[in-house]
PDB file of N, CA and C in Angstrom:
ATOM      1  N   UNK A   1      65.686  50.511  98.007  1.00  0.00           N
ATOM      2  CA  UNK A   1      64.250  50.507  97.851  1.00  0.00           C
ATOM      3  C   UNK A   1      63.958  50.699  96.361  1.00  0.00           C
ATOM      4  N   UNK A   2      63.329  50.026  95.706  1.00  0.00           N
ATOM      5  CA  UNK A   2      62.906  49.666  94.312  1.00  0.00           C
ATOM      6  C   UNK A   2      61.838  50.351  94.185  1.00  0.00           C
ATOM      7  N   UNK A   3      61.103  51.316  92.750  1.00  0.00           N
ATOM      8  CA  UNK A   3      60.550  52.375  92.463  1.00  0.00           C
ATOM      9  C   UNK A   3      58.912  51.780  92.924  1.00  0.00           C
ATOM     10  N   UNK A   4      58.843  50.577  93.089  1.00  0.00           N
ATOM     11  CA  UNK A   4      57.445  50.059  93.684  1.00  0.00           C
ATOM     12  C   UNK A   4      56.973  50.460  94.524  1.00  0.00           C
ATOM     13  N   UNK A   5      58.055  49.740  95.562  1.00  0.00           N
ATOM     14  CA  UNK A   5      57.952  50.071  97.070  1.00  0.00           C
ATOM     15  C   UNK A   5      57.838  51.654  97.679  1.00  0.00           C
ATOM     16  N   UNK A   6      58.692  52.896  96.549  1.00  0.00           N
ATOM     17  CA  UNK A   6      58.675  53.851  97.152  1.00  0.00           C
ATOM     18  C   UNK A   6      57.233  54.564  96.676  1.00  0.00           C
ATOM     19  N   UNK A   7      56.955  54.199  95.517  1.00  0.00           N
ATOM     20  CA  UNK A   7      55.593  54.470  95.217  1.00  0.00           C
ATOM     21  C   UNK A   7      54.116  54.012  96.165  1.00  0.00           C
ATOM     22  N   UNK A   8      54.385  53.049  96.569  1.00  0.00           N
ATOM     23  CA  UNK A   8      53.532  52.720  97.462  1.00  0.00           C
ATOM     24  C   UNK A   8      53.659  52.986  98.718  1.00  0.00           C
ATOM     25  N   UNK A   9      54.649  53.667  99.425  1.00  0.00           N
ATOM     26  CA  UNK A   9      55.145  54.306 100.517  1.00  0.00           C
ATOM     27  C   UNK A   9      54.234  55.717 100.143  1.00  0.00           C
ATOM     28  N   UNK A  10      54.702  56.588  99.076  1.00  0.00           N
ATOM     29  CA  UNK A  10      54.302  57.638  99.214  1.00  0.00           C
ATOM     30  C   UNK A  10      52.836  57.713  99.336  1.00  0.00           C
ATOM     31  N   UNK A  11      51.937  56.411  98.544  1.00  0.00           N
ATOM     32  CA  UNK A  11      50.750  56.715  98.235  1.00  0.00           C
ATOM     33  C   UNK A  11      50.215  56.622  99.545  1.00  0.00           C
ATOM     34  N   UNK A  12      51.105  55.361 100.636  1.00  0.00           N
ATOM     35  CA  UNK A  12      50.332  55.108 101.885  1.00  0.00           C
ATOM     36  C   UNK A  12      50.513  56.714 102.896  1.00  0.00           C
ATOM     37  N   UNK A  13      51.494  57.335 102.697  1.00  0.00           N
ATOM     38  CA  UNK A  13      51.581  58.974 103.084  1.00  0.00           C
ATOM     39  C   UNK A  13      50.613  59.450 102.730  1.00  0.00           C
ATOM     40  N   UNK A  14      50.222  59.905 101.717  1.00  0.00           N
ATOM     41  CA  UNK A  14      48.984  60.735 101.363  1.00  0.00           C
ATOM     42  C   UNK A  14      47.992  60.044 101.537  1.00  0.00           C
ATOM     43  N   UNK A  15      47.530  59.150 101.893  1.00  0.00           N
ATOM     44  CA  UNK A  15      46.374  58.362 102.636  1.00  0.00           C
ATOM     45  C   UNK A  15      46.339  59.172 103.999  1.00  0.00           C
ATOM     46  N   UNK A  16      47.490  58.673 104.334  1.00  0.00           N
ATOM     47  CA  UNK A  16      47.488  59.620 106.149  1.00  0.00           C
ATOM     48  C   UNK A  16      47.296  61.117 106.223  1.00  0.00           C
ATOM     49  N   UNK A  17      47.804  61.384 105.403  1.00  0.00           N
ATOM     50  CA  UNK A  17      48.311  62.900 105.198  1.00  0.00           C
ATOM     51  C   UNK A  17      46.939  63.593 105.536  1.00  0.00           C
ATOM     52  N   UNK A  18      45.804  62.698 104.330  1.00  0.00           N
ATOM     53  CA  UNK A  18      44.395  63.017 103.667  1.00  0.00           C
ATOM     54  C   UNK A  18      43.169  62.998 104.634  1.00  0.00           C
ATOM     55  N   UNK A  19      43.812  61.364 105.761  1.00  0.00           N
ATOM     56  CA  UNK A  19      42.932  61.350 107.133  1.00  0.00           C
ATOM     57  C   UNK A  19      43.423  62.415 107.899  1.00  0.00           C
ATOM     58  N   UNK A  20      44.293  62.856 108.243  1.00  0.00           N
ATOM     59  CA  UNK A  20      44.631  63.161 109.362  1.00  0.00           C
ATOM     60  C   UNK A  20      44.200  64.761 108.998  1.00  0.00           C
ATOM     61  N   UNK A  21      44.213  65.693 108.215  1.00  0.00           N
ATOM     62  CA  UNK A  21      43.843  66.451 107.840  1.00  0.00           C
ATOM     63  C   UNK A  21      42.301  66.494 107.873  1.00  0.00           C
ATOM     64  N   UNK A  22      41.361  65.837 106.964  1.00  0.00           N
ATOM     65  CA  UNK A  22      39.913  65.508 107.549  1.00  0.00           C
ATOM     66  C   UNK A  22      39.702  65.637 109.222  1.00  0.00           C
ATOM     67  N   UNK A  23      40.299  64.752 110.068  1.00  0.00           N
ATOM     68  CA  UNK A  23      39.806  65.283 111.352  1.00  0.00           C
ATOM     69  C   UNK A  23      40.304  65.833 111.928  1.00  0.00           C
ATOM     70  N   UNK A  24      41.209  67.208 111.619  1.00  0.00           N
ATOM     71  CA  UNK A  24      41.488  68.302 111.947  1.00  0.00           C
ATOM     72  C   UNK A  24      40.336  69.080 111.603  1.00  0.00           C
ATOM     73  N   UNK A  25      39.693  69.085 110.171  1.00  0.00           N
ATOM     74  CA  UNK A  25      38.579  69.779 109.967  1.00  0.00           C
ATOM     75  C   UNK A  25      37.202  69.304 110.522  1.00  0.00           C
ATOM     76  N   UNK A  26      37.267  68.302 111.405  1.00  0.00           N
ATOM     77  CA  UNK A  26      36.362  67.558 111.867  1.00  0.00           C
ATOM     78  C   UNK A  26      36.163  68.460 113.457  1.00  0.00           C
ATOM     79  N   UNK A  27      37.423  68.606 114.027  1.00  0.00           N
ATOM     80  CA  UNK A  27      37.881  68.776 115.272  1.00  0.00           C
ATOM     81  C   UNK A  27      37.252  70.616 115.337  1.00  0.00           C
ATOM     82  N   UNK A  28      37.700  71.371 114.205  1.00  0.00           N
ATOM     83  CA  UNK A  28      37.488  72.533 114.007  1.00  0.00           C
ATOM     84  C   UNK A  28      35.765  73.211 114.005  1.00  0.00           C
ATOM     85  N   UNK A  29      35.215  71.960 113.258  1.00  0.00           N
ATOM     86  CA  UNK A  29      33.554  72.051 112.993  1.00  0.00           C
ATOM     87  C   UNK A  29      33.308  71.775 114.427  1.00  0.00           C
ATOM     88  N   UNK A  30      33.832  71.133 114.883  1.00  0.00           N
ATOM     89  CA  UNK A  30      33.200  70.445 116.408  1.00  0.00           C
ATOM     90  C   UNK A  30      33.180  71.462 117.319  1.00  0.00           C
ATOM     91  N   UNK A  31      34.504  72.899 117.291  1.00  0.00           N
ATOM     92  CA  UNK A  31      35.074  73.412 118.051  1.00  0.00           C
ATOM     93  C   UNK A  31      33.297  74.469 117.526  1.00  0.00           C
ATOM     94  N   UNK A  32      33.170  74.972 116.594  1.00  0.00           N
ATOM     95  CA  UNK A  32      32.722  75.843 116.581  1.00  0.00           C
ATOM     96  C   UNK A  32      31.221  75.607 116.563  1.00  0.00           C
ATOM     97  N   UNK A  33      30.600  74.352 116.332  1.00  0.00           N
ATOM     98  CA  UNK A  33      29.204  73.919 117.071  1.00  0.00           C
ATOM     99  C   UNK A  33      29.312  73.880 118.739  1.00  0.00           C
ATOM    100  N   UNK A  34      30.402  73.664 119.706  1.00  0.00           N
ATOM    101  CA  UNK A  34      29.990  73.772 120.569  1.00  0.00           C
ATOM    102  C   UNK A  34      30.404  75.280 120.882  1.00  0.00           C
ATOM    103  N   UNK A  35      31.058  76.620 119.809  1.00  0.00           N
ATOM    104  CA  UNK A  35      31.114  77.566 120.331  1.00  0.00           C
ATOM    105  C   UNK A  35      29.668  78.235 120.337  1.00  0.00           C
ATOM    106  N   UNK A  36      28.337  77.494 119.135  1.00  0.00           N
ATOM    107  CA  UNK A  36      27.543  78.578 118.709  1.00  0.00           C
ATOM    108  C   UNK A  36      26.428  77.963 119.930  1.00  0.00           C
ATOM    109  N   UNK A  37      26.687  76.655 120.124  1.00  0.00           N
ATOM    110  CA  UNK A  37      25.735  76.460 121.274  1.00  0.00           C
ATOM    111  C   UNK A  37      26.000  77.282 122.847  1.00  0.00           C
ATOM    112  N   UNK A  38      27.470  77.387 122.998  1.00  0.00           N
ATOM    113  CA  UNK A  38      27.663  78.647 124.493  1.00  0.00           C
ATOM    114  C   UNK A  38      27.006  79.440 123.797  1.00  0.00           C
ATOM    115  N   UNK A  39      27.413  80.356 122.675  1.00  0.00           N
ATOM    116  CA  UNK A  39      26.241  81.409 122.339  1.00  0.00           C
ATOM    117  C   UNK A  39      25.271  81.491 122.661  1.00  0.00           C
ATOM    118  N   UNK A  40      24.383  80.242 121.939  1.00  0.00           N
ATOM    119  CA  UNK A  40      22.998  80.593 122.491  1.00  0.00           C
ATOM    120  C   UNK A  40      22.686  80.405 123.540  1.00  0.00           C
ATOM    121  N   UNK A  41      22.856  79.115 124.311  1.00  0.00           N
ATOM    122  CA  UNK A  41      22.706  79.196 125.348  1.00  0.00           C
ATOM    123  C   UNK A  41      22.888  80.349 126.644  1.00  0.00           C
ATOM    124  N   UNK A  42      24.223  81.327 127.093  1.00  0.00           N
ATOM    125  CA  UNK A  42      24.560  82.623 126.925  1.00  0.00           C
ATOM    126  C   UNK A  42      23.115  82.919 126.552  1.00  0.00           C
ATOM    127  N   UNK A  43      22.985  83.710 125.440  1.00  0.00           N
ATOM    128  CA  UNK A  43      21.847  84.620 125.021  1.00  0.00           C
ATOM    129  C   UNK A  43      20.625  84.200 126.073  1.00  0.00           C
ATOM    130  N   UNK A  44      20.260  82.729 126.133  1.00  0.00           N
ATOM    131  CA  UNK A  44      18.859  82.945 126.033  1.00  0.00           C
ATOM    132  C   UNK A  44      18.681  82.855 127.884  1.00  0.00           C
ATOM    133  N   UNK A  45      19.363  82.358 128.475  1.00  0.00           N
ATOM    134  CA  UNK A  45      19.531  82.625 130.118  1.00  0.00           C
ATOM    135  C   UNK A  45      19.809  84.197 129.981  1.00  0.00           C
ATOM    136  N   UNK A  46      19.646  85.213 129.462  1.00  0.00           N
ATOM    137  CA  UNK A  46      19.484  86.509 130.112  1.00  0.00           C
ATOM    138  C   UNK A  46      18.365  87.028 129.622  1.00  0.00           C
ATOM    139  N   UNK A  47      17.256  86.157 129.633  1.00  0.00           N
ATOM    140  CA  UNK A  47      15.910  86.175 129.171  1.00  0.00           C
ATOM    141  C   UNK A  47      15.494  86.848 130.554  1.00  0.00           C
ATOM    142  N   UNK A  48      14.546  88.291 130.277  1.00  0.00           N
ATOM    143  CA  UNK A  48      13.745  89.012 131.046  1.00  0.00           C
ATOM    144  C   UNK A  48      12.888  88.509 132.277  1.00  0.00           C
ATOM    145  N   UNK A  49      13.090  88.786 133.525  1.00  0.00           N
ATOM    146  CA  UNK A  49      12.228  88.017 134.350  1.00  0.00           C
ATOM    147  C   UNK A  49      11.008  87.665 134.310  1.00  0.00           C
ATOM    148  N   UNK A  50       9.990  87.274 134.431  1.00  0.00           N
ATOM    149  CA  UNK A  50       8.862  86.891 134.180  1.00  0.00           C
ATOM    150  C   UNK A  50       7.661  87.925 135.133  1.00  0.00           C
ATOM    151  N   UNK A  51       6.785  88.799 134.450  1.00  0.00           N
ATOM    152  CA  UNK A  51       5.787  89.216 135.153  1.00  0.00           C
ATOM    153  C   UNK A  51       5.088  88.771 135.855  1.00  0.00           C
ATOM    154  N   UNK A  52       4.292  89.895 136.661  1.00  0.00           N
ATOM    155  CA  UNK A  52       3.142  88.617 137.511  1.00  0.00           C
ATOM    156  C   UNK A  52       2.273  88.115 136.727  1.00  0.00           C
ATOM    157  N   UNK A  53       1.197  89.055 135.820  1.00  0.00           N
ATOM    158  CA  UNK A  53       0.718  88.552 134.695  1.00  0.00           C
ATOM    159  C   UNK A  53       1.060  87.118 134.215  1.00  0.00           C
ATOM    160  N   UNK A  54       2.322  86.931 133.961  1.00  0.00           N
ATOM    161  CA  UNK A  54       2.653  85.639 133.320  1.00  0.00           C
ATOM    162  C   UNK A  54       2.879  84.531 134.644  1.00  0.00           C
ATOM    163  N   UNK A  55       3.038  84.963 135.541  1.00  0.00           N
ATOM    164  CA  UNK A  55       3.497  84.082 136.951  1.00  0.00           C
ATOM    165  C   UNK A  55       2.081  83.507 137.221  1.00  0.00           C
ATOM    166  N   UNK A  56       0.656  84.344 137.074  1.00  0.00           N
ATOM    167  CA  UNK A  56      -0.450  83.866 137.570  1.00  0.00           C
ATOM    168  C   UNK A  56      -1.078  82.689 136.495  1.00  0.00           C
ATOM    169  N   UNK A  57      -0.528  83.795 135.502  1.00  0.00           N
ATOM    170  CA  UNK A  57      -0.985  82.426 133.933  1.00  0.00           C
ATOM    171  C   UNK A  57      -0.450  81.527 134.049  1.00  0.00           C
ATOM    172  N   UNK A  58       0.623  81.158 134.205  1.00  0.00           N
ATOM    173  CA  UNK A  58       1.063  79.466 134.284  1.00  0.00           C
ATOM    174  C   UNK A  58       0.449  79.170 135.585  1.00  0.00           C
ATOM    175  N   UNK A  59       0.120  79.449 136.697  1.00  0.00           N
ATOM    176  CA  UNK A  59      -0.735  78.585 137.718  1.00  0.00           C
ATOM    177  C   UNK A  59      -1.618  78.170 137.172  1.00  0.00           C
ATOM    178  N   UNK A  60      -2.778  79.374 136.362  1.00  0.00           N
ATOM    179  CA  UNK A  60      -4.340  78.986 136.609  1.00  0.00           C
ATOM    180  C   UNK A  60      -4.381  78.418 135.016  1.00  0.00           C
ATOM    181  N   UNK A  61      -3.485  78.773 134.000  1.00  0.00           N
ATOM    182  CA  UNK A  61      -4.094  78.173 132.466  1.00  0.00           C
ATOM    183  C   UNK A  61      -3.944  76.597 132.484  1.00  0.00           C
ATOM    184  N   UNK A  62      -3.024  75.804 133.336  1.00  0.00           N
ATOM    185  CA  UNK A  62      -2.938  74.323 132.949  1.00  0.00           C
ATOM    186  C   UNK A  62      -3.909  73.570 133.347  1.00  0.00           C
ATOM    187  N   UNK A  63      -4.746  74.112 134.064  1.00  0.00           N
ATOM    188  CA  UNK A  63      -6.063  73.571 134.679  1.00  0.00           C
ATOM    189  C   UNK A  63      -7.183  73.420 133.491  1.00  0.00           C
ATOM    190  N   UNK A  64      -7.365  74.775 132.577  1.00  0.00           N
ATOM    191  CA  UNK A  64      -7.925  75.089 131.476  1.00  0.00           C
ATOM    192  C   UNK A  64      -7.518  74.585 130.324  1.00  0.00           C
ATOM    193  N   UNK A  65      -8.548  73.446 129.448  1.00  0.00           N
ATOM    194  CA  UNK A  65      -7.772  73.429 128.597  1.00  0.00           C
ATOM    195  C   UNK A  65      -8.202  74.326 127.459  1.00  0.00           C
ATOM    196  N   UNK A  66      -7.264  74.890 126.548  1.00  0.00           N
ATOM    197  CA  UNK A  66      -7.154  75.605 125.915  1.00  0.00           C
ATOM    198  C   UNK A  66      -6.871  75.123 124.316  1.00  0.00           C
ATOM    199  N   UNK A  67      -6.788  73.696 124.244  1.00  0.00           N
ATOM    200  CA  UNK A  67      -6.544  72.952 122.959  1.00  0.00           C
ATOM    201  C   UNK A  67      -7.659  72.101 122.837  1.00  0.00           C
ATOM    202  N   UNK A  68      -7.562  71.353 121.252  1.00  0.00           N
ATOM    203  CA  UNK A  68      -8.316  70.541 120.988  1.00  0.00           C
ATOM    204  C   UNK A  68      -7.893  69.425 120.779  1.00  0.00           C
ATOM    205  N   UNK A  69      -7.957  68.025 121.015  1.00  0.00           N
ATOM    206  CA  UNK A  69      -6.861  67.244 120.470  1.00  0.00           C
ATOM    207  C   UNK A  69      -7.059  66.316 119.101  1.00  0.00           C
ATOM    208  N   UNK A  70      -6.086  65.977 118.319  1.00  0.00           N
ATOM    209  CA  UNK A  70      -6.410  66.000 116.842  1.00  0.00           C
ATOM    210  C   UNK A  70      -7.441  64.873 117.054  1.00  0.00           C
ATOM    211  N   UNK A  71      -7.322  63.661 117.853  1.00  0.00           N
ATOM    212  CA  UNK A  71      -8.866  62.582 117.704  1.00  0.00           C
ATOM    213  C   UNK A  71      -9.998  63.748 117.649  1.00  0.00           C
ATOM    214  N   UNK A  72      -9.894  63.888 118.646  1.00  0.00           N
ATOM    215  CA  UNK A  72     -11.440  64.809 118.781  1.00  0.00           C
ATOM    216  C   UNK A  72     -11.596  65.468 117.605  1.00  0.00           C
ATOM    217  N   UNK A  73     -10.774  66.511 117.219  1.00  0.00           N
ATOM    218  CA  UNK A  73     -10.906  67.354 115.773  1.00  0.00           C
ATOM    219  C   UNK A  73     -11.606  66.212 114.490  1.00  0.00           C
ATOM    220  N   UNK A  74     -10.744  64.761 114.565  1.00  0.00           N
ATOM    221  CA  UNK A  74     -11.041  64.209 113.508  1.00  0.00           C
ATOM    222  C   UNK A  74     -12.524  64.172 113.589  1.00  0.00           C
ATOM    223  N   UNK A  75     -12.409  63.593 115.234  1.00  0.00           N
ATOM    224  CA  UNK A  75     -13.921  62.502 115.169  1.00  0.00           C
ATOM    225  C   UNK A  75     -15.284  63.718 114.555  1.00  0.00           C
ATOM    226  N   UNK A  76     -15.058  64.969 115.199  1.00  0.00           N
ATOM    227  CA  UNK A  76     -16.129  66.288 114.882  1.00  0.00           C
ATOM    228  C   UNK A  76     -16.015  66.186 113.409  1.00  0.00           C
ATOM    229  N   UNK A  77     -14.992  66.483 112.537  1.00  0.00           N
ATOM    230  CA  UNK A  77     -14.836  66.604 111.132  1.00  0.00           C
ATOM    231  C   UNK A  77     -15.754  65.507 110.579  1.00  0.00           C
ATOM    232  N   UNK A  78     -16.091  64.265 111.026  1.00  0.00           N
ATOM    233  CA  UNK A  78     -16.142  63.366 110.138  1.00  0.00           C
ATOM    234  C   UNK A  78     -17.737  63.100 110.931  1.00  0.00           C
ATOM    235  N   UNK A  79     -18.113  63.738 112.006  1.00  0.00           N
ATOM    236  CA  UNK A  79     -19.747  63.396 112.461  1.00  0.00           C
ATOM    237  C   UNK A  79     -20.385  64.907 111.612  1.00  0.00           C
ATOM    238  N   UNK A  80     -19.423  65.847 110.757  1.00  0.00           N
ATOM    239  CA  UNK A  80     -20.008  67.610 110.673  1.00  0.00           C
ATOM    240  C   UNK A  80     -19.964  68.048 111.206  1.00  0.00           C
ATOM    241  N   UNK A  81     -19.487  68.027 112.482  1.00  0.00           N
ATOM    242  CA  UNK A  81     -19.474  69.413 113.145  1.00  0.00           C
ATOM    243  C   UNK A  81     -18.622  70.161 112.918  1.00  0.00           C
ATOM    244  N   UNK A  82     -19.105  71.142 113.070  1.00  0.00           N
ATOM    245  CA  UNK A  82     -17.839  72.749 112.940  1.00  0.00           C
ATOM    246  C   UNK A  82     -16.582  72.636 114.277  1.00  0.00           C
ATOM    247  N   UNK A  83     -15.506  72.842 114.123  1.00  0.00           N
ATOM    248  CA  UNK A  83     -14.724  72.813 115.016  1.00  0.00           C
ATOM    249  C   UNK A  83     -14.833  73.958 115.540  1.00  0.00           C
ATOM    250  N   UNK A  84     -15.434  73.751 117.377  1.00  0.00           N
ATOM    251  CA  UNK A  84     -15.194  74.932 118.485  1.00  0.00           C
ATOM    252  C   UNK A  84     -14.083  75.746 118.601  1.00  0.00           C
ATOM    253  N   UNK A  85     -14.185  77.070 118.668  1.00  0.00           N
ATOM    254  CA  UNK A  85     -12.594  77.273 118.964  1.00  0.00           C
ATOM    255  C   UNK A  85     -13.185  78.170 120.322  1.00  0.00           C
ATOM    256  N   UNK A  86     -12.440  78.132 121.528  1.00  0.00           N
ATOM    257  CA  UNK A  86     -12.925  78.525 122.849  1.00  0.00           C
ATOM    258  C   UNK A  86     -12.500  79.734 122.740  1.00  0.00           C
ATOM    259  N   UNK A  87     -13.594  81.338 122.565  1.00  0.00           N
ATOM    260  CA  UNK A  87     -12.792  82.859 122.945  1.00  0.00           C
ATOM    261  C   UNK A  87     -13.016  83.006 124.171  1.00  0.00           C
ATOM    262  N   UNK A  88     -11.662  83.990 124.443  1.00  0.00           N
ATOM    263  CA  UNK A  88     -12.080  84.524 126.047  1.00  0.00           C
ATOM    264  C   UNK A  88     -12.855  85.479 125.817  1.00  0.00           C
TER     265      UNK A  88
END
């Protein structure tokens, strides 16, 4: 083998060497985004049961609306009117 050929052998090695290493660190990032998502996920399913307070509010508030929607906001802004804001 002539000093060409082994030169270009080695360089095609450290090509591989260079990929194959990258998605080891690829494999590693991967490992530990899907460790931080069990985390959270974990965490947030041992979320506190829900009161009645809050059990009655989601029945009766979706009926109510409680927003404004941005047309409407515009269209008031641009006839003068003051934007409503609804207190309980």
């Amino acid at each position: 083998m002539n000093l060409r050929a082994f030169m270009s052998l080695q360089a095609a090695l450290l090509r591989a060497h260079i990929k194959i290493l990258s998605y080891l660190m690829y494999l590693r990032h991967l490992h530990l985004i899907e460790e931080t998502s069990f985390r959270i996920s974990k965490i947030t399913s041992k979320a506190a049961p829900k009161t009645l307070q809050w059990k009655l509010r989601a029945k009766v508030e979706p009926a109510k609306k409680w927003y404004n929607l941005v047309e409407e906001a515009q269209s008031n802004a641009t006839n003068g009117n003051k934007l409503e804001i609804d207190s309980k």
